[in-house]
Each structure stands twice: as structure tokens, then as C-alpha cells.
C-alpha atoms as a PDB file:
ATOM      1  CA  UNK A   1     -28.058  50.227  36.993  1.00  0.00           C
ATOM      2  CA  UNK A   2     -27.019  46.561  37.076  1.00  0.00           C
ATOM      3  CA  UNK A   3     -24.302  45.592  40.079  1.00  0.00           C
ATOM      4  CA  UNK A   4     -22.413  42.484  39.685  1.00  0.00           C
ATOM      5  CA  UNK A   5     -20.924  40.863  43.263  1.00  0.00           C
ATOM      6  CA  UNK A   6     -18.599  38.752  42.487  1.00  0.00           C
ATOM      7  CA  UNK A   7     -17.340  35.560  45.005  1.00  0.00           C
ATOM      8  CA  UNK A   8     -15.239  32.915  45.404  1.00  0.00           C
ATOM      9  CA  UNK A   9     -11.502  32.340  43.920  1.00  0.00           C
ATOM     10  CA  UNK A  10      -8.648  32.201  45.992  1.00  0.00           C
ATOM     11  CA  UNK A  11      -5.729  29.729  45.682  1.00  0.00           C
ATOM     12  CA  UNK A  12      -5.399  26.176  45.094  1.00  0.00           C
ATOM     13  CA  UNK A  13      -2.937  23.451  43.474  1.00  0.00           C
ATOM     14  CA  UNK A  14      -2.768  22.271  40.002  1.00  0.00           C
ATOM     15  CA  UNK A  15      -5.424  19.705  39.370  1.00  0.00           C
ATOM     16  CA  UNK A  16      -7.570  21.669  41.652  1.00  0.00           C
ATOM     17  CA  UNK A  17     -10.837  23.203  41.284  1.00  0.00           C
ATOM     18  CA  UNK A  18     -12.745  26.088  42.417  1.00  0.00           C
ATOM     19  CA  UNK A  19     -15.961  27.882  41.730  1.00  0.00           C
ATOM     20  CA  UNK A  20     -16.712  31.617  40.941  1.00  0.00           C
ATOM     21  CA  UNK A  21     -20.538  33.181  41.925  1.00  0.00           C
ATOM     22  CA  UNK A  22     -21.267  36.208  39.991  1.00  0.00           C
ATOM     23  CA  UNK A  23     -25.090  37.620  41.394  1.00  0.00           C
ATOM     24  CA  UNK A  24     -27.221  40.274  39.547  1.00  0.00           C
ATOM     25  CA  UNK A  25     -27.702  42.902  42.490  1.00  0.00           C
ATOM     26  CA  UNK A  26     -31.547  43.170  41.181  1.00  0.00           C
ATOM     27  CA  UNK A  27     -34.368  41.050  38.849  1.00  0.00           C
ATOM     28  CA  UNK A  28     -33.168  41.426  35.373  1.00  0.00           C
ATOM     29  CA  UNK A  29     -35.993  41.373  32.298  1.00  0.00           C
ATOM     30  CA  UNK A  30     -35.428  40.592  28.758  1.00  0.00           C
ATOM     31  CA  UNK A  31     -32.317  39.698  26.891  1.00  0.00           C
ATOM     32  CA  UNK A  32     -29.296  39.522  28.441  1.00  0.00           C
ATOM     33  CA  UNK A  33     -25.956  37.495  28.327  1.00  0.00           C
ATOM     34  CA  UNK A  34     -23.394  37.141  31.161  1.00  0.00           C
ATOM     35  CA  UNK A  35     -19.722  36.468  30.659  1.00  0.00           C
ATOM     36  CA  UNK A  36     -16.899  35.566  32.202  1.00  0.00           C
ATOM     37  CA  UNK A  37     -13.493  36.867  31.439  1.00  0.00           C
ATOM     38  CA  UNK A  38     -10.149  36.982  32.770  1.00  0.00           C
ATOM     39  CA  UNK A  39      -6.833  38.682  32.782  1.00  0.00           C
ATOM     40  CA  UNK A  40      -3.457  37.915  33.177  1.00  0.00           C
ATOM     41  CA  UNK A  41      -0.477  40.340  34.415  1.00  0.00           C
ATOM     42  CA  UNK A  42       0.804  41.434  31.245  1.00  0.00           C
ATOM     43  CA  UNK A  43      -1.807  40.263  29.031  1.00  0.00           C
ATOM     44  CA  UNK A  44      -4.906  41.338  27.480  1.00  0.00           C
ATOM     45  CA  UNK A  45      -8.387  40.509  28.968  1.00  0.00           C
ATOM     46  CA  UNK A  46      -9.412  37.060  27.750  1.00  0.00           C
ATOM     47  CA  UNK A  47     -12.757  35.939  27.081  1.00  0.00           C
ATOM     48  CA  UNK A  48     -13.247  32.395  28.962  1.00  0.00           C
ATOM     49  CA  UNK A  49     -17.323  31.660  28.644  1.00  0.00           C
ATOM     50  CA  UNK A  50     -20.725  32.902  28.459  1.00  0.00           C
ATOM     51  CA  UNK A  51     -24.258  32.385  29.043  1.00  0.00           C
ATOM     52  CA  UNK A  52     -27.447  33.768  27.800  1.00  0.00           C
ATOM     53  CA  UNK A  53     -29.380  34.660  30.063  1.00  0.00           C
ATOM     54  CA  UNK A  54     -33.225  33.491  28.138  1.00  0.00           C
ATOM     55  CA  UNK A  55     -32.454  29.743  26.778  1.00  0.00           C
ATOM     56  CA  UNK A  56     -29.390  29.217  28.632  1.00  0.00           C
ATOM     57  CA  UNK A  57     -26.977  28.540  25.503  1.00  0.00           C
ATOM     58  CA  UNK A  58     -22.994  28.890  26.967  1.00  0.00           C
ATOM     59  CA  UNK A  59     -20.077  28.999  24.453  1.00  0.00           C
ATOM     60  CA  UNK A  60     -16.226  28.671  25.983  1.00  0.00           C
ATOM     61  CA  UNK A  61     -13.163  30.165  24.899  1.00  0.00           C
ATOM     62  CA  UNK A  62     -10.821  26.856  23.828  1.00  0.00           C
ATOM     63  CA  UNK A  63      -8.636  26.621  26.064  1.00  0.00           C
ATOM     64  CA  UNK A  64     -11.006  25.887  29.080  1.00  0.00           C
ATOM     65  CA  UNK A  65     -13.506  23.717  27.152  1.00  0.00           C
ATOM     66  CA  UNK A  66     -13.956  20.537  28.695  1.00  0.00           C
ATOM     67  CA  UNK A  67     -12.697  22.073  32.298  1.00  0.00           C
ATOM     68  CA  UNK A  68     -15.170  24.952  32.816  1.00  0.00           C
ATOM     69  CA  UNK A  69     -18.825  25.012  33.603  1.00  0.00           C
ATOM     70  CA  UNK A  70     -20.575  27.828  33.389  1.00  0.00           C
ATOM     71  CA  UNK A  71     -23.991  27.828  34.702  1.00  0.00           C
ATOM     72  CA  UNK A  72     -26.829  29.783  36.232  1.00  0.00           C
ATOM     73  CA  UNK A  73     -29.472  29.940  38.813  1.00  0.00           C
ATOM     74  CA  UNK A  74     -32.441  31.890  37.475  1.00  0.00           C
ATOM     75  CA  UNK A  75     -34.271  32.154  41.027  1.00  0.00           C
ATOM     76  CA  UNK A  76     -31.064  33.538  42.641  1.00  0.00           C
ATOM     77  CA  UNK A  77     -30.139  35.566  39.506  1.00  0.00           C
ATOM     78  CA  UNK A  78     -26.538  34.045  39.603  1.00  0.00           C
ATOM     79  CA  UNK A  79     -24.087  32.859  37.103  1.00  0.00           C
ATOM     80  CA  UNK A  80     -21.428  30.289  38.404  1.00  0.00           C
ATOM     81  CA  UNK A  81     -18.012  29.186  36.967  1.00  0.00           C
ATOM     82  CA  UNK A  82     -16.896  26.259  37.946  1.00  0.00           C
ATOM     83  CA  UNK A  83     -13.112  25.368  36.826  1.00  0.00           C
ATOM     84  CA  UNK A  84     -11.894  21.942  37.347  1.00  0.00           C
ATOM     85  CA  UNK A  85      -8.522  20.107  36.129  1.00  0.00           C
ATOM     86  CA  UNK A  86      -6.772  23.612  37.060  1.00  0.00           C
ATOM     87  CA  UNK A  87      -3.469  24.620  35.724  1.00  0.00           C
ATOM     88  CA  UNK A  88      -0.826  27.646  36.655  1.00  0.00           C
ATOM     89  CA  UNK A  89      -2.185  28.937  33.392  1.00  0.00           C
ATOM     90  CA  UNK A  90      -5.322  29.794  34.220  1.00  0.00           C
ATOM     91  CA  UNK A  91      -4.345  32.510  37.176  1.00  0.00           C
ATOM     92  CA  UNK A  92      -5.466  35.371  36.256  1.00  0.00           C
ATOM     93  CA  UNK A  93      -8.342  37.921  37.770  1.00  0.00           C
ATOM     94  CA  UNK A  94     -11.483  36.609  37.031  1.00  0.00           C
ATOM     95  CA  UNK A  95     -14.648  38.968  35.978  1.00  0.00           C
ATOM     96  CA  UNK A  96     -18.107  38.526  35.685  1.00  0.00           C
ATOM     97  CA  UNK A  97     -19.881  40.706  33.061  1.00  0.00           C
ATOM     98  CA  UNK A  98     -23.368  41.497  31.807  1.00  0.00           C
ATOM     99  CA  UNK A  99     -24.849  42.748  28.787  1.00  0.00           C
ATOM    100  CA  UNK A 100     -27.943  43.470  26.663  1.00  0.00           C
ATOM    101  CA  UNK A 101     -28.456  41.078  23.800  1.00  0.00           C
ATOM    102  CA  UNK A 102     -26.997  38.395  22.660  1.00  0.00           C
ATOM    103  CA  UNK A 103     -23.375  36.719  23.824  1.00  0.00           C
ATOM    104  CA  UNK A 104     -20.143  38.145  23.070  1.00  0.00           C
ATOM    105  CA  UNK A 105     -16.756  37.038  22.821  1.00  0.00           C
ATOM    106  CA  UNK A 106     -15.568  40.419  22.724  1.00  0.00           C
ATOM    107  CA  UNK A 107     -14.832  42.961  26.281  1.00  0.00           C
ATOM    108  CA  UNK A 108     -18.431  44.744  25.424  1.00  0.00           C
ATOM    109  CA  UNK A 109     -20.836  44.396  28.395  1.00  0.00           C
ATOM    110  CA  UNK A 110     -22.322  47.126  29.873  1.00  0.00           C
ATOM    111  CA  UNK A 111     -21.468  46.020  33.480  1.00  0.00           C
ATOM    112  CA  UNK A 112     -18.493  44.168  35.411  1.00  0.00           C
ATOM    113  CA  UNK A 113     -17.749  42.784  38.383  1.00  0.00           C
ATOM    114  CA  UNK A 114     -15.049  43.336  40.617  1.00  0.00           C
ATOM    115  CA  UNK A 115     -13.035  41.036  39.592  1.00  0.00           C
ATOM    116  CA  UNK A 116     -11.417  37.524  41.788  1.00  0.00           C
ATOM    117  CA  UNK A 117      -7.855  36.668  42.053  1.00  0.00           C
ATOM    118  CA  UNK A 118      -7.198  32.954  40.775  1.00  0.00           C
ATOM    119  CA  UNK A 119      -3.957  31.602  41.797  1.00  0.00           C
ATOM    120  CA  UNK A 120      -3.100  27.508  40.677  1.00  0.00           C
ATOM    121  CA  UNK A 121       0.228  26.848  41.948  1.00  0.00           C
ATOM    122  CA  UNK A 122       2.484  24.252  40.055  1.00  0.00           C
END
């Protein structure tokens, strides 16, 4: 069993930034991805970015490329997001995610975190 404890978030103004923490509750072996996603009131779960885990390739959903950094530390087994150049469209609840294999855009990881609240006011 994989546990993902998620941190960070909160509130801040347009232009702002802020960084998620996602850590791996235990030592993780072989081939793994984690993701970040996020979801809107009303709206479907977006993907926003991922990492695999071996190699340390990251792809990003569009509309946060250039803004968003994902990366990881592999001592403290923990993924970070870091979001600059915020907007009020990126408030959503933010999830960390982790899965066997190789990087998905799609909702299929095998665990999630508890997800962050976001909030960018205008």
C-alpha cells in the first residue's frame, strides 16, 4: 500500500505563487510515475503534470506550461509542484497521484492524495 501526504496550497493573489509537496509514505522500487491533477467545482478532474519516477522525464498539461514545475526529491521520496504567474483559473483542488509504469495523462493511478485547496484571487 502506497500513502500519498499531500502539503502546501492555500490562498494567494493573482501573479502569485505557491508550492505543493506530495511524499511517498514508504521507499518505492521500480517503475513508477507521479502526477498531479486538479479539479474544479463543476468540472472534470484535469490532468496538470507528471513525472517519472526512474529518469525523471515531466510532461504538462498546456495550459500551465511555462508556469509549473514539477519536480522531485529522490532521497525524500517527494514530488513538488511549484506554480508561479498564478491566475483565478487555476483554483481548483490539487492531487497528487502515483502509479505503476509509465506517465499518464489520463485519472489512472493506483493511489491519490488527499487533495489541497488552491484559491488565486483576482
Amino acid at each position: 500500500q502506497v500513502q500519498l501526504v499531500q502539503s502546501g496550497g492555500g490562498l494567494v493573489q493573482a501573479g502569485g505563487s505557491l508550492r505543493l509537496s506530495c511524499a511517498v509514505s514508504r521507499r518505492t522500487f521500480g517503475n513508477y510515475a507521479m502526477g498531479w491533477f486538479r479539479q474544479a467545482p463543476g468540472k472534470e478532474r484535469e490532468f496538470v503534470g507528471a513525472i517519472r519516477w526512474s529518469g525523471g522525464s515531466i510532461d504538462y498539461a498546456d495550459p500551465v506550461k511555462g508556469r509549473f514545475t514539477i519536480s522531485r526529491d529522490v532521497v525524500k521520496t517527494t514530488v513538488y509542484l511549484q506554480m508561479n504567474s498564478l491566475t483565478p483559473e487555476d483554483t481548483a483542488v490539487y492531487h497528487c497521484a502515483f502509479k505503476y509504469g509509465l506517465l499518464s495523462h489520463a485519472p489512472d493511478y493506483d493511489y491519490w492524495g488527499q487533495g489541497t485547496q488552491v484559491t488565486v484571487s483576482s
